[in-house]
N, C-alpha and C. Protein backbone atom coordinates (compact mmCIF):
# COMPACT_ATOMS: atom_id res chain seq x y z
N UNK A 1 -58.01 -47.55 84.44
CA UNK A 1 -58.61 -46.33 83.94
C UNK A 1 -59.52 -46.66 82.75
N UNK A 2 -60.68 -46.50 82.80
CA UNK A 2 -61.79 -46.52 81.62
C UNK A 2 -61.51 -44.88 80.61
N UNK A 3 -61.44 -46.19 79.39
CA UNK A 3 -61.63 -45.21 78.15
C UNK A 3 -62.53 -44.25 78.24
N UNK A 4 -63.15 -43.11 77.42
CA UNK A 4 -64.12 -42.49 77.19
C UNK A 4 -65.22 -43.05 75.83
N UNK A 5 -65.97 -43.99 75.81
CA UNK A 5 -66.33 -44.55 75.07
C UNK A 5 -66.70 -43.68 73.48
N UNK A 6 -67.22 -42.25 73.72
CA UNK A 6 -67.50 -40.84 73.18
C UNK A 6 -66.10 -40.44 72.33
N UNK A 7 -64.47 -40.85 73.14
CA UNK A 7 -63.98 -40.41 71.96
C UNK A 7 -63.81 -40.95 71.05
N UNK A 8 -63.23 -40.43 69.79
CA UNK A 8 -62.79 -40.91 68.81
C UNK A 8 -61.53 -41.43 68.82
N UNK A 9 -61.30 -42.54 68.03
CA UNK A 9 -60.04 -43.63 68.29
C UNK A 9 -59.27 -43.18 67.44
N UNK A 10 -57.64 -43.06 67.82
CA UNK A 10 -56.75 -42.80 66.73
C UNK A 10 -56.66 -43.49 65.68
N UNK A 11 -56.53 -43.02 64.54
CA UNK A 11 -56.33 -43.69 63.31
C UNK A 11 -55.58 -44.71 63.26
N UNK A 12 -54.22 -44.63 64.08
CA UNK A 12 -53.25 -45.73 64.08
C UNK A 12 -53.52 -46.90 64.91
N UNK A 13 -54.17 -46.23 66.22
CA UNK A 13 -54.78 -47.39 66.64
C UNK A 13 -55.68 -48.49 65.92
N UNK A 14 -56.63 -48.11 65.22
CA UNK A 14 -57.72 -48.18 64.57
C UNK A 14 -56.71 -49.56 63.03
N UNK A 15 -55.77 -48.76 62.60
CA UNK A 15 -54.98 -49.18 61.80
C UNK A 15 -54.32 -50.29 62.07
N UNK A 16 -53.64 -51.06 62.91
CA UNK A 16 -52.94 -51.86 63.96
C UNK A 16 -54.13 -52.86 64.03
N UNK A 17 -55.25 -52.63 64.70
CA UNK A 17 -56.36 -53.54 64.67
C UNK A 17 -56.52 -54.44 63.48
N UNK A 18 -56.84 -53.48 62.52
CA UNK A 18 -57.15 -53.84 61.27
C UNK A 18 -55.84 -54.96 60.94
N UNK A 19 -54.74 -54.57 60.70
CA UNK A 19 -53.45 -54.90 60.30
C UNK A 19 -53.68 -56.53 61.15
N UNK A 20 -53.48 -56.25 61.79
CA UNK A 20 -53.80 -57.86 63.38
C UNK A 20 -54.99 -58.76 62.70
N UNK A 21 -55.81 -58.15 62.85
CA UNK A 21 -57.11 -59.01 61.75
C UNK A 21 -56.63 -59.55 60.95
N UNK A 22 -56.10 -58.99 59.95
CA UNK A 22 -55.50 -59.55 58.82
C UNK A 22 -54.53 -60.10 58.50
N UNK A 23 -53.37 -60.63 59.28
CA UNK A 23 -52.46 -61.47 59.50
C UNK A 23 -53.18 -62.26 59.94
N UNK A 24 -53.73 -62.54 60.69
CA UNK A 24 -54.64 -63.87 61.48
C UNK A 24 -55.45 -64.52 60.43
N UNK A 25 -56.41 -63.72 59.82
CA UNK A 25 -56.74 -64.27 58.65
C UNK A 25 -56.05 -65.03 57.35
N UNK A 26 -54.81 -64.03 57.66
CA UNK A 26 -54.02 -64.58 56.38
C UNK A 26 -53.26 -66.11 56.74
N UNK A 27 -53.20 -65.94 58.04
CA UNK A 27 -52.38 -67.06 58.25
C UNK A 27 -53.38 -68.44 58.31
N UNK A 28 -54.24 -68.41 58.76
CA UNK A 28 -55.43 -69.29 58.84
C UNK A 28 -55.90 -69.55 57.45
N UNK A 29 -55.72 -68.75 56.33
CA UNK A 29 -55.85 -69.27 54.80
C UNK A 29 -55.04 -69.89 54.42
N UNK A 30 -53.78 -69.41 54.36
CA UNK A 30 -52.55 -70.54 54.20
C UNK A 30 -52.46 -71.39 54.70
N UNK A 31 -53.05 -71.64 56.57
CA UNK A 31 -53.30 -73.12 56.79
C UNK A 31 -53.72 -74.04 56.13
N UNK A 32 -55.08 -73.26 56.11
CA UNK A 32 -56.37 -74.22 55.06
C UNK A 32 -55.75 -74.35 54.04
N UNK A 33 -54.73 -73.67 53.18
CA UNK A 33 -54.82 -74.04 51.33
C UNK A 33 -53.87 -75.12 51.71
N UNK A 34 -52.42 -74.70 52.99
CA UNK A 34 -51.32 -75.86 52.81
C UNK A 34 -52.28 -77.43 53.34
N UNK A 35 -53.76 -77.36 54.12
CA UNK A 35 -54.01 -78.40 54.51
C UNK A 35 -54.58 -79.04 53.09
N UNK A 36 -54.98 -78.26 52.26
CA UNK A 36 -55.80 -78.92 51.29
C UNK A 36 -55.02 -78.97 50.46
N UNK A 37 -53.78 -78.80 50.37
CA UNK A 37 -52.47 -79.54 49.27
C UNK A 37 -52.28 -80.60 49.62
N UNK A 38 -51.94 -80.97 51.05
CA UNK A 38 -51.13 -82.07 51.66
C UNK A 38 -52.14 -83.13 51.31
N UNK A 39 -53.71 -82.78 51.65
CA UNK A 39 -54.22 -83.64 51.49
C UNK A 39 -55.00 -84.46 50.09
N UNK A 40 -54.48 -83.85 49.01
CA UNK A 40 -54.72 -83.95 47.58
C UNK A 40 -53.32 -85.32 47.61
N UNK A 41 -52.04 -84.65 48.13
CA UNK A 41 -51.23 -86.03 47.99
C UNK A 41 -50.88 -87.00 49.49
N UNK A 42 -52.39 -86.93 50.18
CA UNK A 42 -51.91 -87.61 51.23
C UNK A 42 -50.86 -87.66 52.18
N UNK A 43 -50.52 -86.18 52.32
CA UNK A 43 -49.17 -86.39 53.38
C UNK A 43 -49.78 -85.20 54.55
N UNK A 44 -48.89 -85.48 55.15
CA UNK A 44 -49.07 -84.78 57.13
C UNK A 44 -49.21 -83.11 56.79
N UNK A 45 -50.10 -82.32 57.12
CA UNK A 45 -49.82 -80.73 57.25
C UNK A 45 -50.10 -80.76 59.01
N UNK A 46 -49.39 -79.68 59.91
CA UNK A 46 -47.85 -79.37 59.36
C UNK A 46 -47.09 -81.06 59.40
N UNK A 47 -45.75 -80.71 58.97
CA UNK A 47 -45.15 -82.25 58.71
C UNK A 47 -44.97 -83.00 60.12
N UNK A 48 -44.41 -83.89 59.92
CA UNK A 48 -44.28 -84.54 61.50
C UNK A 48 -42.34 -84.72 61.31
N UNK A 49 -41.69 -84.68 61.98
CA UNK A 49 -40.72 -84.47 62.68
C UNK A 49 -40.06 -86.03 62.77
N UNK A 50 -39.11 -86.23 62.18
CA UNK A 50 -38.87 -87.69 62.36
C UNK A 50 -38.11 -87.82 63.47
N UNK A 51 -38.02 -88.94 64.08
CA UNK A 51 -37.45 -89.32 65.24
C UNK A 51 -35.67 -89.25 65.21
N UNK A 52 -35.01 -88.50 65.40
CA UNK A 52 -33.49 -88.33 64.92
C UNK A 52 -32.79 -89.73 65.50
N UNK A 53 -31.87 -90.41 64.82
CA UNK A 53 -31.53 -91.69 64.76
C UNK A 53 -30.01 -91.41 65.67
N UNK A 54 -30.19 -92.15 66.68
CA UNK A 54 -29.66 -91.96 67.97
C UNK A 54 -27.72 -92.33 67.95
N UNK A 55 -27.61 -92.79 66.55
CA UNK A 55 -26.39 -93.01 66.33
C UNK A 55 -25.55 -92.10 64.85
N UNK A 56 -26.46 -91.40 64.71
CA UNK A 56 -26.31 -90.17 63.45
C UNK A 56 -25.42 -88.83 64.57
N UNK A 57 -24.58 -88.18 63.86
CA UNK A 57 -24.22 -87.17 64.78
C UNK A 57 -25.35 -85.46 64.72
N UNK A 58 -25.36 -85.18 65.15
CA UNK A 58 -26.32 -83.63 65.02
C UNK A 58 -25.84 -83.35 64.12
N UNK A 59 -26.75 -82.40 63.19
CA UNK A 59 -26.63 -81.81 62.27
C UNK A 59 -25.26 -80.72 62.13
N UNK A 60 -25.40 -79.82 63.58
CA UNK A 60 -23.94 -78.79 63.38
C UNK A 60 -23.11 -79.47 63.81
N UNK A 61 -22.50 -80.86 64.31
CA UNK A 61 -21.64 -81.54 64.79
C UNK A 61 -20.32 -80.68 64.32
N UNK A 62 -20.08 -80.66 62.84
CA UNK A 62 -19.11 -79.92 62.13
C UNK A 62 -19.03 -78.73 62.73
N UNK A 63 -19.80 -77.63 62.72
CA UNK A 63 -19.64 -76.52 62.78
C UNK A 63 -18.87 -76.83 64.70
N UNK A 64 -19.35 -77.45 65.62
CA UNK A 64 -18.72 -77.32 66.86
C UNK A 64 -17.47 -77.36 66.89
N UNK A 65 -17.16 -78.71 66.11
CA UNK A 65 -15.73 -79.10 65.74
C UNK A 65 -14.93 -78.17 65.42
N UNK A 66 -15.33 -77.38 64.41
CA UNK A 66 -14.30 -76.57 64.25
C UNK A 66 -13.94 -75.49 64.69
N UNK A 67 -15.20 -75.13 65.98
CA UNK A 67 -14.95 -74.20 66.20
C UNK A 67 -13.96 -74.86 67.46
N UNK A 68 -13.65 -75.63 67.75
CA UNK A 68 -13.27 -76.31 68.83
C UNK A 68 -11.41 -76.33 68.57
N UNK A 69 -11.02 -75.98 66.96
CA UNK A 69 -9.96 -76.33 66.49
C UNK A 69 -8.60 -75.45 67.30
């Protein structure tokens, strides 16, 4: 179904748009500022993920355990 190009758009609609714009923007600034921190001290934006060491137990290991009690 095609809009009526003639009407007028609800405010909230209209509002929501706006709102969407501006999270996107916002988030794309905080990219850029966290990229231009990292790179003042030379480190990874976003970070990189270290390789988990294959003889370490998982992090909630505990929490299973006990729920296991």
């Amino acid at each position: 179904m095609k809009t009526d190009p003639r009407r007028p758009r609800p405010l909230r609609e209209i509002e929501m748009e706006v709102e969407a714009e501006g999270r996107e923007w916002t988030r794309q600034r905080l990219q850029q500022r966290l990229q231009e921190e990292a790179d003042l001290h030379g480190e990874v934006f976003p970070p990189q993920r270290s390789a988990p060491d294959p003889s370490a137990p998982p992090p909630d290991a505990d929490a299973h355990r006990r729920r296991g009690d």
